[in-house]
C-alpha atoms as a PDB file:
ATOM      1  CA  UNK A   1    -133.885  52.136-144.589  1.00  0.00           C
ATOM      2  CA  UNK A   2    -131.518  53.626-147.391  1.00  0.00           C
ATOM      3  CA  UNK A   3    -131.929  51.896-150.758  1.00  0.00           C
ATOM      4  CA  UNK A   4    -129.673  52.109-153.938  1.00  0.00           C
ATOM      5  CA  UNK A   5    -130.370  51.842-157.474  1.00  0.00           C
ATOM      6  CA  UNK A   6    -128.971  48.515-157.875  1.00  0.00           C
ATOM      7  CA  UNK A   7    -132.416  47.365-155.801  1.00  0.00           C
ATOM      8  CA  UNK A   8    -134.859  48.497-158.416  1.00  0.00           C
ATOM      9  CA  UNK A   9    -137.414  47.796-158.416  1.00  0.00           C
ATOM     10  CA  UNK A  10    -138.203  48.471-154.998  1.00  0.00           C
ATOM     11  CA  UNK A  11    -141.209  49.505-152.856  1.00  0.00           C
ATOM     12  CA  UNK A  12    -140.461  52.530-150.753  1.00  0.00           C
ATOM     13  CA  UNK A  13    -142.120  53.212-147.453  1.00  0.00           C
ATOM     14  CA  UNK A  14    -142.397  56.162-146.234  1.00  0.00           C
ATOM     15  CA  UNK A  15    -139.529  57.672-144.220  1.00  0.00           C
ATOM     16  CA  UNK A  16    -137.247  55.206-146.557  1.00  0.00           C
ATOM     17  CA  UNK A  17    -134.964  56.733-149.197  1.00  0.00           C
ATOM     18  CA  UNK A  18    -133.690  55.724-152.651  1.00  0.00           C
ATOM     19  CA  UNK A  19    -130.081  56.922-153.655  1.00  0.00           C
ATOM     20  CA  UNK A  20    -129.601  56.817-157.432  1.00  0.00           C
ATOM     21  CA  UNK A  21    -126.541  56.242-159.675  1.00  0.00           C
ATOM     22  CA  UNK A  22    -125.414  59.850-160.064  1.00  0.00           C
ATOM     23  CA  UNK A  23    -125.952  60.681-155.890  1.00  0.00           C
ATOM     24  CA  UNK A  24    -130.092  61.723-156.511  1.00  0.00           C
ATOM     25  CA  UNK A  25    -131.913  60.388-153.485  1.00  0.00           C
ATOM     26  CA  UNK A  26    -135.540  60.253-153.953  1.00  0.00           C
ATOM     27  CA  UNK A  27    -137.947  60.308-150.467  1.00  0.00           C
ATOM     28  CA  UNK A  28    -141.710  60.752-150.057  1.00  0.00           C
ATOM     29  CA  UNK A  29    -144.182  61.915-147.536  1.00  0.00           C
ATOM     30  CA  UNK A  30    -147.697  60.995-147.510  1.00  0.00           C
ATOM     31  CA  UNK A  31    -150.435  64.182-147.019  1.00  0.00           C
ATOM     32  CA  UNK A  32    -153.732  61.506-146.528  1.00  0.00           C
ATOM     33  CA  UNK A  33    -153.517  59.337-149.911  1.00  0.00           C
ATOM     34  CA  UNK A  34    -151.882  61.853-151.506  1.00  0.00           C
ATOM     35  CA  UNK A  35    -147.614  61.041-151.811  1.00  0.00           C
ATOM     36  CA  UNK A  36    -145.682  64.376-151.684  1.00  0.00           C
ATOM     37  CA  UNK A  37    -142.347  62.865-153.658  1.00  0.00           C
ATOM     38  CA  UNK A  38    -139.125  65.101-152.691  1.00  0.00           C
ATOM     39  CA  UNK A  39    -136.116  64.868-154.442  1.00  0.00           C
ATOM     40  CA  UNK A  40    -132.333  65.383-152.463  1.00  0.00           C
ATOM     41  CA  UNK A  41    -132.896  68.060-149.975  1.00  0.00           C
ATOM     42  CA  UNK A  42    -135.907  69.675-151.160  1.00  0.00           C
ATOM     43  CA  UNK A  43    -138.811  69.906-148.495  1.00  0.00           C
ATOM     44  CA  UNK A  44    -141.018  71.245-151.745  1.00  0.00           C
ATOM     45  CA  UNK A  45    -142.337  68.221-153.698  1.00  0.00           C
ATOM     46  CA  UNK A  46    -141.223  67.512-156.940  1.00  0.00           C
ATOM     47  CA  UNK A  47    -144.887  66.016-157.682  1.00  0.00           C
ATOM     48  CA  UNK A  48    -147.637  65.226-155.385  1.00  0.00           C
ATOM     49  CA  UNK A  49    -149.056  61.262-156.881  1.00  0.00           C
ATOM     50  CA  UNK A  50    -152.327  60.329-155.940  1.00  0.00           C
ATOM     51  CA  UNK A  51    -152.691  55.708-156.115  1.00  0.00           C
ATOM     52  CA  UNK A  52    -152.211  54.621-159.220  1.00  0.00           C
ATOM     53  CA  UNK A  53    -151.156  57.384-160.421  1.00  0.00           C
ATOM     54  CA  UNK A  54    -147.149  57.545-161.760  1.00  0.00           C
ATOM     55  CA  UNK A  55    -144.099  60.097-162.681  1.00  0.00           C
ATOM     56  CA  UNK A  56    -141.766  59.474-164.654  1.00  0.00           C
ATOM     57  CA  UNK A  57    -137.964  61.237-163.229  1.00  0.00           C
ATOM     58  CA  UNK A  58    -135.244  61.991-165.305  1.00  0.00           C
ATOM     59  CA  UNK A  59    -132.043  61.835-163.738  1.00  0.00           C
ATOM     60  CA  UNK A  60    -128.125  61.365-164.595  1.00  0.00           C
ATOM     61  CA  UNK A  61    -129.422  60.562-167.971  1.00  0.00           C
ATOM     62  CA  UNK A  62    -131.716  57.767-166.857  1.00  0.00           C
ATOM     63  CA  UNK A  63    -135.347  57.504-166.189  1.00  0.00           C
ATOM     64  CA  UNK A  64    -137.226  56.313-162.875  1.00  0.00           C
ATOM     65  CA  UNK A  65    -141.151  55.031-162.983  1.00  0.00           C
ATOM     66  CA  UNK A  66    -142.346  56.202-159.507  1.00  0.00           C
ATOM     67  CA  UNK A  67    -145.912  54.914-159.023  1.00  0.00           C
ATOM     68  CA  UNK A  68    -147.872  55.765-155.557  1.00  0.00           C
ATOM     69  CA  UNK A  69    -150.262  53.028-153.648  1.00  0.00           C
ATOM     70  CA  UNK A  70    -153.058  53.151-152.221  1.00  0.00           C
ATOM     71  CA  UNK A  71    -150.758  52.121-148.325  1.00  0.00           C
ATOM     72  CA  UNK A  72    -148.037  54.771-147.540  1.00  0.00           C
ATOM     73  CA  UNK A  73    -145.692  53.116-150.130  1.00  0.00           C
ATOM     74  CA  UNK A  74    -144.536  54.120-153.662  1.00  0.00           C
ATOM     75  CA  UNK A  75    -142.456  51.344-156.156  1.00  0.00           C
ATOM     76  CA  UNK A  76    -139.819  52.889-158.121  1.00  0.00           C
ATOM     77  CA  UNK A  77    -138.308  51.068-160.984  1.00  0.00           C
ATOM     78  CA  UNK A  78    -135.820  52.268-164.199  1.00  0.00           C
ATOM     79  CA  UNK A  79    -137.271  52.416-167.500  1.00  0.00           C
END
């Protein structure tokens, strides 16, 4: 399933994606518990979020809360 910003906050599973306002799409893998976040085409992770544990991107001039859980999921919301 493709998401778009105007569904924040929303709970991403993995092999979902996020588009954002200025064309960003945000996707994850999960490595065991660990969440391997990817932004657009990049295969290299951004960050690498552990549950409970969150990352703040910046983005077209806004700012995204990604936090991982413990499932293969991560919610995304704006700040």
């Amino acid at each position: 399933m493709n998401y778009a910003e105007s569904d924040l906050p929303v709970t991403l599973q993995e092999a979902e994606m996020l588009t954002l306002a200025d064309g960003s799409v945000v996707r994850f893998e999960t490595n065991a518990e660990a969440k391997d976040i990817m932004i657009n085409d990049s295969w290299t992770p951004a960050v690498t979020l552990f549950p409970g544990c969150e990352y703040t991107l910046e983005s077209g001039g806004q700012q995204y809360k990604i936090v991982a859980q413990m499932e293969a999921a991560v919610e995304i919301s704006k700040l």
